[in-house]
N, C-alpha and C. Protein backbone atom coordinates (compact mmCIF):
# COMPACT_ATOMS: atom_id res chain seq x y z
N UNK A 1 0.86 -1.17 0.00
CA UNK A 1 0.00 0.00 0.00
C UNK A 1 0.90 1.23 0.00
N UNK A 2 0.40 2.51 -1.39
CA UNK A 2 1.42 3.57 -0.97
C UNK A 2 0.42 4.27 -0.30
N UNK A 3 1.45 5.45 0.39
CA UNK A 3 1.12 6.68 1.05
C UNK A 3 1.30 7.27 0.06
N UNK A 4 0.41 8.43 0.57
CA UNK A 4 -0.11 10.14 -0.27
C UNK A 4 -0.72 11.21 0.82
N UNK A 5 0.27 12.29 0.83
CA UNK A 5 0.06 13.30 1.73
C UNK A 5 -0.90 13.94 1.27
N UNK A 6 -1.60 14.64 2.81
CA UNK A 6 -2.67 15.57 2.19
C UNK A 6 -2.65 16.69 1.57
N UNK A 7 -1.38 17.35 1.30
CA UNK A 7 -1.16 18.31 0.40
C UNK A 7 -1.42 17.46 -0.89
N UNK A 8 -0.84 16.25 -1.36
CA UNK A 8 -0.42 15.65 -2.63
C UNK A 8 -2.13 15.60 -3.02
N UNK A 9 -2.99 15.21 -1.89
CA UNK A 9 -4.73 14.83 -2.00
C UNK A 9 -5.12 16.21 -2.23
N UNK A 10 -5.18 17.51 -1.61
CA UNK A 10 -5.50 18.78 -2.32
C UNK A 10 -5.09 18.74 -3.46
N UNK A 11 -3.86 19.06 -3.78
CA UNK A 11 -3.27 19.66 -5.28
C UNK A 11 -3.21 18.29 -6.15
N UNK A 12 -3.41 17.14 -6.18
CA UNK A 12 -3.96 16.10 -6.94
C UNK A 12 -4.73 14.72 -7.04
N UNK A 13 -5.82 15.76 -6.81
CA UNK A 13 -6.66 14.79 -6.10
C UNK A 13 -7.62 13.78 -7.22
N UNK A 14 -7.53 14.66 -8.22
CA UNK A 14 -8.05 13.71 -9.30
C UNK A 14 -7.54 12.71 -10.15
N UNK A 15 -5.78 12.79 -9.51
CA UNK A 15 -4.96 11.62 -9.98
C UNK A 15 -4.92 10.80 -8.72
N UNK A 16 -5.25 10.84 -8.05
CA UNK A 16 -5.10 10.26 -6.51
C UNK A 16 -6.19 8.87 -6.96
N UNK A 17 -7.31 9.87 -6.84
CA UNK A 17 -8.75 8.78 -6.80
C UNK A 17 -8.63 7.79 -8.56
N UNK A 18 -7.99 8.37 -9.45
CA UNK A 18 -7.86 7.77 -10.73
C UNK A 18 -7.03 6.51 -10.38
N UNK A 19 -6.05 6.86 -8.93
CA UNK A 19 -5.47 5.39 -8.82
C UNK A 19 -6.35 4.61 -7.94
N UNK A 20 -6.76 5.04 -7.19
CA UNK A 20 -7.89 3.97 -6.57
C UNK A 20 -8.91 3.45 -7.32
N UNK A 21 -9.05 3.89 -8.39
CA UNK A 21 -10.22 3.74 -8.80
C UNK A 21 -9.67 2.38 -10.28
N UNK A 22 -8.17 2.21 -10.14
CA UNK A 22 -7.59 1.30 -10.71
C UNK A 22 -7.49 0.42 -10.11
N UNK A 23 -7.89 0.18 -8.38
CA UNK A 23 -7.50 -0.90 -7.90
C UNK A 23 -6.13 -0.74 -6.53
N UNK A 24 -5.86 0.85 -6.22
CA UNK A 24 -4.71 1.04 -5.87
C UNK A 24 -5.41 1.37 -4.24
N UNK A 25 -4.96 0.85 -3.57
CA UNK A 25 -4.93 1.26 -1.89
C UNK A 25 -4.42 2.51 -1.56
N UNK A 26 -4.42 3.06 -1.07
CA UNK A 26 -3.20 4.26 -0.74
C UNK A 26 -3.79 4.93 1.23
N UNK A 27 -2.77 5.00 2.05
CA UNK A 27 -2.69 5.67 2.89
C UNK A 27 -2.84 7.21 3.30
N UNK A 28 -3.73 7.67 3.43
CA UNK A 28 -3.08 9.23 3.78
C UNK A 28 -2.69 9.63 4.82
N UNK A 29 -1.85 10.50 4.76
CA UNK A 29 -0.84 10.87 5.76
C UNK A 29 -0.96 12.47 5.72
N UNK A 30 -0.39 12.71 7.37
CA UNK A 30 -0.47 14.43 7.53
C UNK A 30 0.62 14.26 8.53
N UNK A 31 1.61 15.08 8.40
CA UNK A 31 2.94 15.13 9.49
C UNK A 31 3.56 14.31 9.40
N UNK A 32 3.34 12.79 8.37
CA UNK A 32 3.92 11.67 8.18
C UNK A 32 3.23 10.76 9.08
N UNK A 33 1.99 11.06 9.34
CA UNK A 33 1.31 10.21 10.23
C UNK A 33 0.06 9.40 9.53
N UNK A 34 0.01 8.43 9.60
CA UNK A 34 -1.13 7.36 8.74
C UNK A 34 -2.18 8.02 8.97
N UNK A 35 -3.37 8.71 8.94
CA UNK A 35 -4.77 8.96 9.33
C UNK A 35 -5.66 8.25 8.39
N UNK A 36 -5.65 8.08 7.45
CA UNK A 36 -7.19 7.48 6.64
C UNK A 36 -6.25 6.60 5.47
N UNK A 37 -7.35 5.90 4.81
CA UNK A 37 -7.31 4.46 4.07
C UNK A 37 -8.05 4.86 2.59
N UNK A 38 -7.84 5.31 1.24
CA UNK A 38 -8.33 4.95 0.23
C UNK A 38 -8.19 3.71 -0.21
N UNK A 39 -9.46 3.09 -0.44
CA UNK A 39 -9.41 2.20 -1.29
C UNK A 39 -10.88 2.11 -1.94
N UNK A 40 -10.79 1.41 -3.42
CA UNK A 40 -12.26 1.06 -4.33
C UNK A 40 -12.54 0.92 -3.71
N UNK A 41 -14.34 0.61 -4.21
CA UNK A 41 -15.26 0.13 -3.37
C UNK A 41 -15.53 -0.72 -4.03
N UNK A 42 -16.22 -2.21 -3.77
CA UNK A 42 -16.59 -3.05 -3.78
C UNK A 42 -17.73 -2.81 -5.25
N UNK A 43 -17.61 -3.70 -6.12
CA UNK A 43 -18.37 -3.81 -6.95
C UNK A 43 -18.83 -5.02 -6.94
N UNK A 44 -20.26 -4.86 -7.83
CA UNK A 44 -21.09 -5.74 -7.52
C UNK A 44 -21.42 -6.87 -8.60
N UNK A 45 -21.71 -8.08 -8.99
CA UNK A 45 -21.62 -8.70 -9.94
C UNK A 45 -22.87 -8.40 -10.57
N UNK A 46 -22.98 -8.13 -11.69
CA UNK A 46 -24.17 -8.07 -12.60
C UNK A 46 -24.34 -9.32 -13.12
N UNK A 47 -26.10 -9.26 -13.30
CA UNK A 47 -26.87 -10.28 -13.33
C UNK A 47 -26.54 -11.15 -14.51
N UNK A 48 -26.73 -12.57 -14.65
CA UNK A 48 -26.73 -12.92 -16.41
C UNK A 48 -27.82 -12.25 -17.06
N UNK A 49 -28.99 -11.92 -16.75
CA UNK A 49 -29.93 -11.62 -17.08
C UNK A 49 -29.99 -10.13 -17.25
N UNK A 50 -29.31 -9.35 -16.92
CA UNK A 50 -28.93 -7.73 -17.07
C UNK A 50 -28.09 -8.20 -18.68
N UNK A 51 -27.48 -8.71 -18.35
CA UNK A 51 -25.88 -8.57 -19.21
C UNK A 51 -26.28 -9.39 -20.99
N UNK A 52 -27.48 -10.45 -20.68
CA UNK A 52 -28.30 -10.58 -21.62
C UNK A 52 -28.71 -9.66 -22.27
N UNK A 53 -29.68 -9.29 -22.07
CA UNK A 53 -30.31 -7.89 -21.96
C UNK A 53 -29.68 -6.56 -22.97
N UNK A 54 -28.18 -6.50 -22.47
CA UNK A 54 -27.47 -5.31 -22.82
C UNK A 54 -26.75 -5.70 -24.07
N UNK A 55 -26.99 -7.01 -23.94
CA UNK A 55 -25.92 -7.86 -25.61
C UNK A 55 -26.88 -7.72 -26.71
N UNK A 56 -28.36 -8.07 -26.44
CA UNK A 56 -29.22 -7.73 -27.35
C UNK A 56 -29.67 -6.79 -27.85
N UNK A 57 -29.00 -5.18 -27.02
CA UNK A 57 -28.87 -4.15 -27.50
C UNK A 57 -27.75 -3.75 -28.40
N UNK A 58 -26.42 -4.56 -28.49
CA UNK A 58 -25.47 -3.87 -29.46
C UNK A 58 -25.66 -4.38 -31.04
N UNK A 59 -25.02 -2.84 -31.27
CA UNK A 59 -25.26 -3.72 -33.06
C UNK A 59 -24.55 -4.75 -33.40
N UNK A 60 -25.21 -5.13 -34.22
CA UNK A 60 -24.56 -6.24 -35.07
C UNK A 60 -23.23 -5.79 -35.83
N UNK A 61 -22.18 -6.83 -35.61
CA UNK A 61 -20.72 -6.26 -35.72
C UNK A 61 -20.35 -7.94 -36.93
N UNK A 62 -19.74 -6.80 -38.42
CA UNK A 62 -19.53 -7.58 -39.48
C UNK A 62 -18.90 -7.62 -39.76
N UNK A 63 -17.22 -8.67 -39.45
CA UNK A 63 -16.16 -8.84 -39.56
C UNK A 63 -15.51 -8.56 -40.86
N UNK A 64 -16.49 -9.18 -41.78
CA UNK A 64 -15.73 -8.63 -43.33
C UNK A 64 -16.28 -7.55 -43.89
N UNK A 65 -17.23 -6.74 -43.31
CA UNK A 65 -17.38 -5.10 -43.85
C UNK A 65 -16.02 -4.68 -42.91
N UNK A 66 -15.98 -5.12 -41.81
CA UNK A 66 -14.64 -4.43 -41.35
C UNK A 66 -13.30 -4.46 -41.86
N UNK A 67 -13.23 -5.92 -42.47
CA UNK A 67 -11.84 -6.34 -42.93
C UNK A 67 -11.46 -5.08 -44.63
N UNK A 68 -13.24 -5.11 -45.20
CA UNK A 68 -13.30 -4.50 -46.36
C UNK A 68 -12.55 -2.91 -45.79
N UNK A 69 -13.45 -2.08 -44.83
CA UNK A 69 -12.87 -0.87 -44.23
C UNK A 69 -11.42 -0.94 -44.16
N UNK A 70 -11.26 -1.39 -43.39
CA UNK A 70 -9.65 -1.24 -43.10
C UNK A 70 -8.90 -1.35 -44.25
N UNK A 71 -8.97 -2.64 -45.43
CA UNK A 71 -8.35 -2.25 -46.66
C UNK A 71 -8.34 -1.28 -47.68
N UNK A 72 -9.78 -0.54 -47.23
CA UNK A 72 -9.57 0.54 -48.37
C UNK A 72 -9.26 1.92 -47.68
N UNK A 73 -8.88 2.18 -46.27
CA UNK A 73 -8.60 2.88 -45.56
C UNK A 73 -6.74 3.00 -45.80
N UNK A 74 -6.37 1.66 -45.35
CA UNK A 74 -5.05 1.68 -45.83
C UNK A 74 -3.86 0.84 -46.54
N UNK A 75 -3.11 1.26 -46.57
CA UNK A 75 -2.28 0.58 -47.90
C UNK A 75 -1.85 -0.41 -47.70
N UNK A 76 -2.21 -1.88 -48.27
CA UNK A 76 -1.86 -3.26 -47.72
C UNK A 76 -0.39 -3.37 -48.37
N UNK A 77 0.13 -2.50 -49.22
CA UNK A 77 1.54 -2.77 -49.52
C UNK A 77 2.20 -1.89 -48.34
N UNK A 78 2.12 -1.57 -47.65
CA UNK A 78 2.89 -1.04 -46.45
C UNK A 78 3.50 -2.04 -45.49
């Protein structure tokens, strides 16, 4: 677990929580003294039945209109 002073939590605090929010623990400290604990919070497993649901909403994805895109996008002699 790192430490991060509370000056470092004022003046960057939105890189602070960007690491917790990766999975990173971190200590805060004032005078060099431990006082408080960042860490994520607990996420929750989504349902099969949500996640169903959300698959039958994406479009339909067409490997060889894509393969076609990309070749006429760029130069296959490269």
């Amino acid at each position: 677990m790192s430490d991060v002073s509370i000056r470092d939590l004022r003046n960057r605090g939105g890189e602070v929580i960007d690491r917790v929010e990766r999975g990173e623990r971190l200590t805060v400290t004032r005078d060099g003294r431990q006082v408080a604990e960042l860490r994520p919070l607990e996420r929750h497993p989504v349902k099969a039945g949500v996640l169903i649901e959300r698959w039958s909403r994406l479009p339909r994805f067409d490997p060889d209109g894509l393969r076609q895109d990309i070749d006429q996008a760029i130069d296959s002699r490269l």
